[in-house]
Protein backbone atom coordinates (compact mmCIF):
# COMPACT_ATOMS: atom_id res chain seq x y z
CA UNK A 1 0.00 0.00 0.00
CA UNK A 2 3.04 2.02 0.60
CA UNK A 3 4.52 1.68 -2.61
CA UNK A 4 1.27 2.52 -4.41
CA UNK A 5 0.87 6.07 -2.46
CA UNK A 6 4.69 6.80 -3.11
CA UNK A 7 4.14 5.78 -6.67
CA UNK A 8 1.47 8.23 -6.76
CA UNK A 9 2.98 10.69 -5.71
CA UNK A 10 5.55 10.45 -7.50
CA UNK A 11 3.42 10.55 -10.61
CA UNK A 12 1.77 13.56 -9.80
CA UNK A 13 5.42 15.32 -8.83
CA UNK A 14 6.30 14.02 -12.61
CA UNK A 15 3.10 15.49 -14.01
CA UNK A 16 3.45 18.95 -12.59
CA UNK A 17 7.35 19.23 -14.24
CA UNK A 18 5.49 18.27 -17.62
CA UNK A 19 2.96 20.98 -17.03
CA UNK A 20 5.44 23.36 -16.01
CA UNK A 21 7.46 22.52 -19.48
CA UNK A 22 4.69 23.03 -21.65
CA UNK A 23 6.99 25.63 -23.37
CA UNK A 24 10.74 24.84 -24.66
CA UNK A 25 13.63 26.77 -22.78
CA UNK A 26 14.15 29.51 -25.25
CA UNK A 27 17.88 29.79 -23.70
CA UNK A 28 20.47 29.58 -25.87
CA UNK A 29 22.06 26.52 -23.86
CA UNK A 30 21.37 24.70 -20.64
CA UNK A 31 24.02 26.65 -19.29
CA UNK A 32 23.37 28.46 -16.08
CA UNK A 33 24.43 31.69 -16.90
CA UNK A 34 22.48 31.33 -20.46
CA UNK A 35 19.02 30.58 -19.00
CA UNK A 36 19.96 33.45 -16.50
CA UNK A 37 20.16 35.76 -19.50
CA UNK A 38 16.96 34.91 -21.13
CA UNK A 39 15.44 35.64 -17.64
CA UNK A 40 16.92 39.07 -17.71
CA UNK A 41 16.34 39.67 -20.95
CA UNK A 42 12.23 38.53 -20.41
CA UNK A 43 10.07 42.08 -21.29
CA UNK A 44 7.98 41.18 -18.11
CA UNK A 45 7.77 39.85 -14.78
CA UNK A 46 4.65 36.89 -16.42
CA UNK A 47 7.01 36.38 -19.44
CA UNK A 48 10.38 35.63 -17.04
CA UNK A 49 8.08 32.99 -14.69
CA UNK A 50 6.87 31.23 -18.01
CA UNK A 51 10.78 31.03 -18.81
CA UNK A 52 11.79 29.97 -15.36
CA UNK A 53 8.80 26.91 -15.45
CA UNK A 54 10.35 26.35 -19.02
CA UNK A 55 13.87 26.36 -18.34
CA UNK A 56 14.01 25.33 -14.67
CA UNK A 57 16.58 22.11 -13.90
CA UNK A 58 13.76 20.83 -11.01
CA UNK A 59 16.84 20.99 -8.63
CA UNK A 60 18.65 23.09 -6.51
CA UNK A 61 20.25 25.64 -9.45
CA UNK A 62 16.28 26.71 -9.54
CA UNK A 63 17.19 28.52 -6.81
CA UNK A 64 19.40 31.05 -8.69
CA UNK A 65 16.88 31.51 -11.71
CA UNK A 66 13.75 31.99 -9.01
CA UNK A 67 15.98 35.26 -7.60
CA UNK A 68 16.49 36.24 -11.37
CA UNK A 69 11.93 36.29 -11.57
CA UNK A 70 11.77 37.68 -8.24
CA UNK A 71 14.15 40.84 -8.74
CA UNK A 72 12.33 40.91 -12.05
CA UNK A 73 8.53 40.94 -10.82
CA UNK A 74 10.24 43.24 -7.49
CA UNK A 75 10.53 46.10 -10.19
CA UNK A 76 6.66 45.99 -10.61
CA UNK A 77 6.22 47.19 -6.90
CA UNK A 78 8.77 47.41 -4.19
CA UNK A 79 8.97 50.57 -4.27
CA UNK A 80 5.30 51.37 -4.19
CA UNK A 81 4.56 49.36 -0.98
CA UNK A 82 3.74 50.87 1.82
CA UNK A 83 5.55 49.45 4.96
CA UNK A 84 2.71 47.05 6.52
CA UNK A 85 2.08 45.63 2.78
CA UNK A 86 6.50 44.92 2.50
CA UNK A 87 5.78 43.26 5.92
CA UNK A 88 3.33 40.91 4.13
CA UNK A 89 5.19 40.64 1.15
CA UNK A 90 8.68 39.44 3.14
CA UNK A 91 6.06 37.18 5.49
CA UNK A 92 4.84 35.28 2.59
CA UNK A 93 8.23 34.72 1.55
CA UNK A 94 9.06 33.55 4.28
CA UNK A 95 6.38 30.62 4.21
CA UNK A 96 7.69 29.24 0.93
CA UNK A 97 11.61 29.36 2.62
CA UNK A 98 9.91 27.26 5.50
CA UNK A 99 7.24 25.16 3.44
CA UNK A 100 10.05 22.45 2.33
CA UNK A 101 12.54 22.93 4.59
CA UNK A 102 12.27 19.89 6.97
CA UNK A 103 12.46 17.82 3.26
CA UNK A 104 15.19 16.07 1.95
CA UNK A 105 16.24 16.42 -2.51
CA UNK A 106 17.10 19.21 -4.16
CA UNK A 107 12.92 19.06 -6.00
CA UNK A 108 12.20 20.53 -2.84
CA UNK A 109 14.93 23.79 -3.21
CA UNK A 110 13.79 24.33 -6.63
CA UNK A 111 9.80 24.27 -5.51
CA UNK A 112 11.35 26.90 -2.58
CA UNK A 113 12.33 28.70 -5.14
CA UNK A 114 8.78 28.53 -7.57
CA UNK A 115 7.01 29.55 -4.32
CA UNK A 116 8.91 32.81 -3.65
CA UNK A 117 9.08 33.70 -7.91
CA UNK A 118 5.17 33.21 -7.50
CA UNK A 119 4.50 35.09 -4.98
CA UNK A 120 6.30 38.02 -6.76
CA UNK A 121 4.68 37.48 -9.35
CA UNK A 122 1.60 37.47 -7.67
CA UNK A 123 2.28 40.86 -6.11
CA UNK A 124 3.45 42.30 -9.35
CA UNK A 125 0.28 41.47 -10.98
CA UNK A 126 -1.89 43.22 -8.48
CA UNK A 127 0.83 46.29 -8.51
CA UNK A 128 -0.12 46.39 -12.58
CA UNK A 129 -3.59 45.93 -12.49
CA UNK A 130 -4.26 48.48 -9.89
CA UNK A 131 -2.04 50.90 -12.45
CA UNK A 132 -3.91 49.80 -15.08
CA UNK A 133 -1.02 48.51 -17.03
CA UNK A 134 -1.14 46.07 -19.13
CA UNK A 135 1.33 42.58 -19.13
């Protein structure tokens, strides 16, 4: 019965890296410092996540892309946050750096690291709708 659940699980852990690779890594290489560049070079904060889930490794160098989004999605509103909403904003980072941190495998640094690029991402897209700019 064991087996089955782990199976399981690890089918659905397999299904959500498909999902996330729906699109190919645009990068120029594999190469750290080339997917790194694409992220930089992404016109938007949506258009560098959909890189990162396209390009990520599903390890620990996800770690180094996710600050790439964040900084990225950061420009959309850091500086227009007032001090109790940058409270919130480092708080919920804060639950993705504890959400896996009692786990073992580097899948679990690299969803760290999808947890804090979403929840810039998540703030930038408020920051732009309530500017009514566009993405």
């Amino acid at each position: 019965m064991r087996l089955r659940s782990c199976l399981a699980g690890m089918a659905l852990v397999l299904m959500a890296g498909v999902a996330h690779a729906a699109e190919e890594c645009p990068a120029k290489s594999n190469a750290m410092d080339d997917i790194k560049s694409a992220l930089n070079a992404a016109p938007s904060c949506d258009r560098a996540m959909k890189l990162f889930e396209a390009c990520s490794y599903g390890a620990s160098g996800d770690v180094q892309f996710g600050e790439v989004v964040e900084k990225k999605c950061e420009a959309d509103f850091l500086g227009q946050l007032k001090t109790p909403q940058k409270l919130s904003y480092q708080r919920e980072l804060r639950v993705c750096d504890r959400k896996y941190r009692n786990k073992s495998g580097t899948m679990y640094i690299s969803a760290t690291a999808f947890c804090r690029a979403e929840v810039a991402q998540r703030y930038s897209r408020r920051a732009l709708k309530a500017g009514g700019a566009g993405r």
